[in-house]
PDB file of N, CA and C in Angstrom:
ATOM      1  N   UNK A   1      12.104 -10.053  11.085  1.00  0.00           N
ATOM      2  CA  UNK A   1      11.111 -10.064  10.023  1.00  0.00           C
ATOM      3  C   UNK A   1      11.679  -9.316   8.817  1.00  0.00           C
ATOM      4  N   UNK A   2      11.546  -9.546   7.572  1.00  0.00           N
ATOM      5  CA  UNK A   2      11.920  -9.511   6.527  1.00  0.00           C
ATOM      6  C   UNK A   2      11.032  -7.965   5.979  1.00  0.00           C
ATOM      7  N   UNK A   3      11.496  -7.636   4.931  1.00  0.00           N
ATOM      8  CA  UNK A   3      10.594  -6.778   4.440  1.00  0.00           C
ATOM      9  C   UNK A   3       9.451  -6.947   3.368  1.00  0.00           C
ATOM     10  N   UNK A   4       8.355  -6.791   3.008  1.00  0.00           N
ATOM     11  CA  UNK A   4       7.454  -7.951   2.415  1.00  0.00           C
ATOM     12  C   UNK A   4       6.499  -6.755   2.178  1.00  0.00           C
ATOM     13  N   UNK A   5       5.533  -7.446   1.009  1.00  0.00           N
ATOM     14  CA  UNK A   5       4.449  -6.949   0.185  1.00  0.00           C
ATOM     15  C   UNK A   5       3.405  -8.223   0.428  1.00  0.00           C
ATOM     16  N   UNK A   6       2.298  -7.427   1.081  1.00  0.00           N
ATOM     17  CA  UNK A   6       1.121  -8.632   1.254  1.00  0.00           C
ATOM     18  C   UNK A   6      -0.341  -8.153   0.205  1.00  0.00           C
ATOM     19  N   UNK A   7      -0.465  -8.604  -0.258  1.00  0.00           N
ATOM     20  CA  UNK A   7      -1.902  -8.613  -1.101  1.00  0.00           C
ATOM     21  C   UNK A   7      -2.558  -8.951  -0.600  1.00  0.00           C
ATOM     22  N   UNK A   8      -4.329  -7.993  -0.557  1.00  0.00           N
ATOM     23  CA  UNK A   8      -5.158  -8.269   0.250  1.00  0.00           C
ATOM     24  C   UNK A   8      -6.283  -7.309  -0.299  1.00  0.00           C
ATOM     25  N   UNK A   9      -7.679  -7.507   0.569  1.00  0.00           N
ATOM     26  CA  UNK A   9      -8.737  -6.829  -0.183  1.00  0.00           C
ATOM     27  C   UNK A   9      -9.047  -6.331   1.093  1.00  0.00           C
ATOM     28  N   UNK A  10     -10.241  -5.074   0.949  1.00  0.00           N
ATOM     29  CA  UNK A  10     -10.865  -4.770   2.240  1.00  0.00           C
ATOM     30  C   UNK A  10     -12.484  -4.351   1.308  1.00  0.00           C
ATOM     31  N   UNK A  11     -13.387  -4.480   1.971  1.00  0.00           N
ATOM     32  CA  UNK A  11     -14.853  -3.787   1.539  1.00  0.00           C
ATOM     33  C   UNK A  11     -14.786  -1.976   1.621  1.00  0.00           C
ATOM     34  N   UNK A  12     -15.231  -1.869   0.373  1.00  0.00           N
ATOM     35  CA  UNK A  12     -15.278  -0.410   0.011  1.00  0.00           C
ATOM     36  C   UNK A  12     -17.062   0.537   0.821  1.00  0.00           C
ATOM     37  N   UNK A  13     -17.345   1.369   0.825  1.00  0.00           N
ATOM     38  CA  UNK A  13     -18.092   1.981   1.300  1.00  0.00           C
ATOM     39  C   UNK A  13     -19.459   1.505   0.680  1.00  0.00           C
ATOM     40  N   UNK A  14     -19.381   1.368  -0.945  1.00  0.00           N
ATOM     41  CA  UNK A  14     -20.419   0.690  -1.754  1.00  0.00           C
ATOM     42  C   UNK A  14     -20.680  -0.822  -1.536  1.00  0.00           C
ATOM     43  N   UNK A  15     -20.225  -1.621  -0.745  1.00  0.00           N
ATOM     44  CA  UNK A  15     -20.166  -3.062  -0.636  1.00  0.00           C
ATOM     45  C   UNK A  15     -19.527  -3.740  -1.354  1.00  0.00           C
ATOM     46  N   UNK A  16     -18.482  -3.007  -2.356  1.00  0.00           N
ATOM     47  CA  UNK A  16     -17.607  -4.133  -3.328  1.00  0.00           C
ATOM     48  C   UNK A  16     -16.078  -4.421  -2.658  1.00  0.00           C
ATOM     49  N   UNK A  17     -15.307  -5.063  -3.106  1.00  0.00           N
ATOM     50  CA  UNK A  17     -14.342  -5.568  -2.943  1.00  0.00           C
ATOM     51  C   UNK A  17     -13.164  -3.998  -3.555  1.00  0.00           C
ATOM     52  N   UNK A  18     -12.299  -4.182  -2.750  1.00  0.00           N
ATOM     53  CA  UNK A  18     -11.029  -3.087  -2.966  1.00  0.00           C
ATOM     54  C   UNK A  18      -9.825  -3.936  -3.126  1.00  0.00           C
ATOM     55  N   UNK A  19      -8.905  -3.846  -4.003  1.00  0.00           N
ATOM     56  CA  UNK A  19      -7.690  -4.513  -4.203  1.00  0.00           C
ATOM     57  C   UNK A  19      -6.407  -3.725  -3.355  1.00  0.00           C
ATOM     58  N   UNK A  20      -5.513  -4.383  -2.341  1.00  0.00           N
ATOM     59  CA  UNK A  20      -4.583  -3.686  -1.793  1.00  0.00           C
ATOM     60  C   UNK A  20      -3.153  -4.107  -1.792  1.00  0.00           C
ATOM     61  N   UNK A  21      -2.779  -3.011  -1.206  1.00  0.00           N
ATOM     62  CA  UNK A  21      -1.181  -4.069  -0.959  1.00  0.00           C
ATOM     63  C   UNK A  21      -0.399  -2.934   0.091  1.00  0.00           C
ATOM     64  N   UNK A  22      -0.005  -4.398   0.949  1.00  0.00           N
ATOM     65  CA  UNK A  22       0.500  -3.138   2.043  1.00  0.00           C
ATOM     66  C   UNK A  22       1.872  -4.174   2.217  1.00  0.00           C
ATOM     67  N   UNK A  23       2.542  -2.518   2.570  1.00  0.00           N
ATOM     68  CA  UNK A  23       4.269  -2.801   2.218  1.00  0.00           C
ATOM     69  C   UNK A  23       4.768  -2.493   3.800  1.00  0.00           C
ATOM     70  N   UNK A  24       5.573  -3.201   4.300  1.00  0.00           N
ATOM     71  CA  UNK A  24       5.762  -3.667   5.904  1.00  0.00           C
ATOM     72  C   UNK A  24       7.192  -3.984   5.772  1.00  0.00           C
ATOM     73  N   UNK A  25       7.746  -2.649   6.841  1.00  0.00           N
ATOM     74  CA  UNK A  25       9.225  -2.828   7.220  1.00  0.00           C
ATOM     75  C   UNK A  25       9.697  -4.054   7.638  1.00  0.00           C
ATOM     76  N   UNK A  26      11.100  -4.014   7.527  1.00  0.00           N
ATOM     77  CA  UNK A  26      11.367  -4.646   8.808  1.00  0.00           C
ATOM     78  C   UNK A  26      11.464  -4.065  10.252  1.00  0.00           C
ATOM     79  N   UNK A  27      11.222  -5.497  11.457  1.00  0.00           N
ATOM     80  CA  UNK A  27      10.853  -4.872  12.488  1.00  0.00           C
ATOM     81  C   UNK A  27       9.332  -3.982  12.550  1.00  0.00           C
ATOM     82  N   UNK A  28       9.481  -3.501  13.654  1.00  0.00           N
ATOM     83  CA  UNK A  28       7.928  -2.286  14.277  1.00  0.00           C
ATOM     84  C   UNK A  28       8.387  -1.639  13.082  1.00  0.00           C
ATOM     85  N   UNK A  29       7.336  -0.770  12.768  1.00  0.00           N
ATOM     86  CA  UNK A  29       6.749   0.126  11.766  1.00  0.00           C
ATOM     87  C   UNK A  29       7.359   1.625  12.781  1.00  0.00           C
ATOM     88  N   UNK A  30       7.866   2.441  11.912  1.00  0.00           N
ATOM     89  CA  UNK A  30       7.638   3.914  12.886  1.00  0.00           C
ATOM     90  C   UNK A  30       6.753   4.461  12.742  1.00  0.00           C
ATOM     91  N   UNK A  31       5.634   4.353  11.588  1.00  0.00           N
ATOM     92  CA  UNK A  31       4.648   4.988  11.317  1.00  0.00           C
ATOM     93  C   UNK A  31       3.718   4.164  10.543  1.00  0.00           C
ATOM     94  N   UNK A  32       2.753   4.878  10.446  1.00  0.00           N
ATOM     95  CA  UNK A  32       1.958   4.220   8.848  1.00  0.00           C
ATOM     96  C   UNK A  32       1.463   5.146   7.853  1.00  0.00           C
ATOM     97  N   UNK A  33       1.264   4.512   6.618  1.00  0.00           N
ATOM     98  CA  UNK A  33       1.301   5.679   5.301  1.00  0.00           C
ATOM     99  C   UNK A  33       0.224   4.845   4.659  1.00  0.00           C
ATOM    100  N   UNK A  34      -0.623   6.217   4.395  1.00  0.00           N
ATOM    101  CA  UNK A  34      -2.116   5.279   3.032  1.00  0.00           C
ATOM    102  C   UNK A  34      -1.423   6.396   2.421  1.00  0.00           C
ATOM    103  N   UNK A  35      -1.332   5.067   1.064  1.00  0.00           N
ATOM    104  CA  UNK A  35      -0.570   5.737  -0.467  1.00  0.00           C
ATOM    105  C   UNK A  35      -1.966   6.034  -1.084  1.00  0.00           C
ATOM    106  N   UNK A  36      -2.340   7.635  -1.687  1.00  0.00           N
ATOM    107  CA  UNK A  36      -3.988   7.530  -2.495  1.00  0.00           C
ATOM    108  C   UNK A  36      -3.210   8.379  -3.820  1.00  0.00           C
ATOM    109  N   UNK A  37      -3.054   7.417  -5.058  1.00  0.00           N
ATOM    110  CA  UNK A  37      -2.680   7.404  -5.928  1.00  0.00           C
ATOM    111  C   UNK A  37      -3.701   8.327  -7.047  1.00  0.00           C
ATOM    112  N   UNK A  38      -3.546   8.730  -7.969  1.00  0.00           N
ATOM    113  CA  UNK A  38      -4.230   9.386  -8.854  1.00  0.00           C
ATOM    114  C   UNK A  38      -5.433   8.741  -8.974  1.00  0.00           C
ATOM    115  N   UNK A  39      -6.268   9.174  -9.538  1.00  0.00           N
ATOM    116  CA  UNK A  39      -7.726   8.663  -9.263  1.00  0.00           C
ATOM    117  C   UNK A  39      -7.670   7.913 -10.998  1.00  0.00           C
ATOM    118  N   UNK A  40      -7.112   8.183 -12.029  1.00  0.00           N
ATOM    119  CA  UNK A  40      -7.220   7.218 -13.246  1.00  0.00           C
ATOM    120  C   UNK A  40      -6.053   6.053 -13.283  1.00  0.00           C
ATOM    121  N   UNK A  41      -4.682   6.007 -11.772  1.00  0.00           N
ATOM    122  CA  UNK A  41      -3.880   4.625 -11.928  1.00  0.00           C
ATOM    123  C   UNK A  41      -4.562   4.080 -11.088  1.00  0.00           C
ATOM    124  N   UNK A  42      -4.031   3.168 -10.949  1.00  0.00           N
ATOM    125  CA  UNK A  42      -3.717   2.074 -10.539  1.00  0.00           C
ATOM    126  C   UNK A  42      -3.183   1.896  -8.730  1.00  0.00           C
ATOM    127  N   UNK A  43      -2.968   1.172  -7.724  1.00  0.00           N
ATOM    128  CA  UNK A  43      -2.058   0.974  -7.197  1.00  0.00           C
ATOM    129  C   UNK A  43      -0.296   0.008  -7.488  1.00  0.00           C
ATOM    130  N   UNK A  44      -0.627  -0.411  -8.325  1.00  0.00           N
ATOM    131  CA  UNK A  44       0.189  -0.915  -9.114  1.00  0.00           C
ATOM    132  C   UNK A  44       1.120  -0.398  -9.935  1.00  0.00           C
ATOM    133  N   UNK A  45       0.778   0.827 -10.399  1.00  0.00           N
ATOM    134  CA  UNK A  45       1.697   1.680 -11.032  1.00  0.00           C
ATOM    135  C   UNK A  45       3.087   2.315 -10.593  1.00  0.00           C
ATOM    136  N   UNK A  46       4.186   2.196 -11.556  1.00  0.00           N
ATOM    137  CA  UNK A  46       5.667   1.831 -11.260  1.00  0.00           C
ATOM    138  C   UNK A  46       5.744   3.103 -10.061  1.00  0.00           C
ATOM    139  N   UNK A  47       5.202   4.104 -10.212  1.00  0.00           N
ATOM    140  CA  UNK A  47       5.543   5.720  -9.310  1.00  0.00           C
ATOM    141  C   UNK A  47       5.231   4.893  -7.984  1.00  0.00           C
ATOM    142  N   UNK A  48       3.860   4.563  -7.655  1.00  0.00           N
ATOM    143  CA  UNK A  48       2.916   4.155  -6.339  1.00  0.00           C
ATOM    144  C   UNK A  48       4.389   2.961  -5.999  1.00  0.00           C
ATOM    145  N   UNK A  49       4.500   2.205  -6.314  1.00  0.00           N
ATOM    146  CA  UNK A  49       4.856   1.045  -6.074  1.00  0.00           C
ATOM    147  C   UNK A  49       6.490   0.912  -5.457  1.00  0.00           C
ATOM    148  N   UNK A  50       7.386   2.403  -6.096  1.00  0.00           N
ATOM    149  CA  UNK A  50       8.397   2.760  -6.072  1.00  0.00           C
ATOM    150  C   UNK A  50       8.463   3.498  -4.378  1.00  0.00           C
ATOM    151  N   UNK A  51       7.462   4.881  -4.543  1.00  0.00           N
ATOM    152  CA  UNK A  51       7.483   5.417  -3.263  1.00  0.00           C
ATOM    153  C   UNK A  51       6.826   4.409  -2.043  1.00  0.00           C
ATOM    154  N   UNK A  52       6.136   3.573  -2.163  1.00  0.00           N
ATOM    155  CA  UNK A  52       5.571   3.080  -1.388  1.00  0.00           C
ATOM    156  C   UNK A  52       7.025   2.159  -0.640  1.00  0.00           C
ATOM    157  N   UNK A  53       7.773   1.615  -1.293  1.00  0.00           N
ATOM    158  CA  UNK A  53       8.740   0.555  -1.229  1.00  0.00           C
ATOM    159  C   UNK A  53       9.929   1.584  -1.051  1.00  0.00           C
ATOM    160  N   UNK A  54      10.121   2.844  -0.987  1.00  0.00           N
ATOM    161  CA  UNK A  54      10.909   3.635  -0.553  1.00  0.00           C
ATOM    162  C   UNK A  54      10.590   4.216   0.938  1.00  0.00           C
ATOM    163  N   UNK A  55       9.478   4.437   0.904  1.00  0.00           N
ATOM    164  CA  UNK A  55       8.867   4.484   2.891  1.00  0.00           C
ATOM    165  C   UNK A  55       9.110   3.344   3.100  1.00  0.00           C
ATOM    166  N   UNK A  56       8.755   2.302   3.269  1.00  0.00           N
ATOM    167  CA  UNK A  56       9.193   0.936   3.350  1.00  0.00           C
ATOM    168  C   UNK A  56      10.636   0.923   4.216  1.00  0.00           C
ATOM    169  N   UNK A  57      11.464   0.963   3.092  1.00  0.00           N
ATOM    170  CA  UNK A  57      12.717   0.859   3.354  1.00  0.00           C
ATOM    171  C   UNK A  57      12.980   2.126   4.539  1.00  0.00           C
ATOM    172  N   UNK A  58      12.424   3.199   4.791  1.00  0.00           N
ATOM    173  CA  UNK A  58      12.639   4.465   5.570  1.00  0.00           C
ATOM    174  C   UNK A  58      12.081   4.008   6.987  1.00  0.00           C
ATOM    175  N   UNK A  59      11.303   2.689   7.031  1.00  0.00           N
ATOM    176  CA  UNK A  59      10.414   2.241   7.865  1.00  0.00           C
ATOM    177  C   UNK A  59       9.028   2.223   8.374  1.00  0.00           C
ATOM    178  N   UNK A  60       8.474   2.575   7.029  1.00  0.00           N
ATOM    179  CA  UNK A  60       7.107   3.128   6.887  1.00  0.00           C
ATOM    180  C   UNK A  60       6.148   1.733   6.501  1.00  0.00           C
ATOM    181  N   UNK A  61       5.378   1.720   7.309  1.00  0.00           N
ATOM    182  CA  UNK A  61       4.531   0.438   6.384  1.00  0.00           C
ATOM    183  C   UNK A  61       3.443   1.686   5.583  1.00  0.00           C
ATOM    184  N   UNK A  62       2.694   0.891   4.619  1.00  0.00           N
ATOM    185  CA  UNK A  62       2.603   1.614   3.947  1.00  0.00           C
ATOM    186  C   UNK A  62       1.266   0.840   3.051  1.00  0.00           C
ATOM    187  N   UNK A  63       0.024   1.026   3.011  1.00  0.00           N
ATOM    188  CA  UNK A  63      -0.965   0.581   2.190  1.00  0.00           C
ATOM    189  C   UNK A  63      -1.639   1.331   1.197  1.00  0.00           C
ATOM    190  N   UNK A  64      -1.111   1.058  -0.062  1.00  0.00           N
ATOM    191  CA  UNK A  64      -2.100   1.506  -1.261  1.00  0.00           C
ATOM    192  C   UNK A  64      -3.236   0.368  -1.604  1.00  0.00           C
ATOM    193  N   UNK A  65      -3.930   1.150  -2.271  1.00  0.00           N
ATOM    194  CA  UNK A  65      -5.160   0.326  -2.909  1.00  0.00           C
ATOM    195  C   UNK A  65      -5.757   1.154  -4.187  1.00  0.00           C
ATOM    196  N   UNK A  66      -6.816   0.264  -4.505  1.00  0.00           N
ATOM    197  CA  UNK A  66      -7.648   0.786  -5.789  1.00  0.00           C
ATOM    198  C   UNK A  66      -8.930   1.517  -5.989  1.00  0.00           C
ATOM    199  N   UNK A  67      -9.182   2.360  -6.154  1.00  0.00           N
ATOM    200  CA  UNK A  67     -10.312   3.285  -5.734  1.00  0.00           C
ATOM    201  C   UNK A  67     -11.355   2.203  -6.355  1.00  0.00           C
ATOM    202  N   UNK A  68     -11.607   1.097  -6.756  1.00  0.00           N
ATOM    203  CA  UNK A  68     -12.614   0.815  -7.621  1.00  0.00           C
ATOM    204  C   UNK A  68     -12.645  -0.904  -7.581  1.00  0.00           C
TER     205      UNK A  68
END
């Protein structure tokens, strides 16, 4: 298995929609990592997106999302 970024949503506590993206080694995962980014970015933002894809590569899967 390749190393890959999947986009996806999950329901937030308020009943709305959450925007995500979870970043998946190759192979088993050794761990897992929730990325919780500053509360005014983004998950999308170059920092989030960099470390997230640096656990990644370390073998971390790894899901950020959007507070909102």
């Amino acid at each position: 298995m390749s190393e890959q970024t999947s986009r996806t949503e999950f329901e937030g506590s308020q009943g709305g929609k959450l925007a995500a993206a979870l970043e998946l080694p190759r192979g088993e995962p050794l761990a897992y990592a929730l990325f919780a980014h500053c509360f005014s970015c983004t998950k999308d933002i170059r920092a989030a997106r960099e470390i997230a894809r640096g656990l990644r590569a370390a073998g971390f899967a790894v899901l950020r999302f959007d507070f909102t």
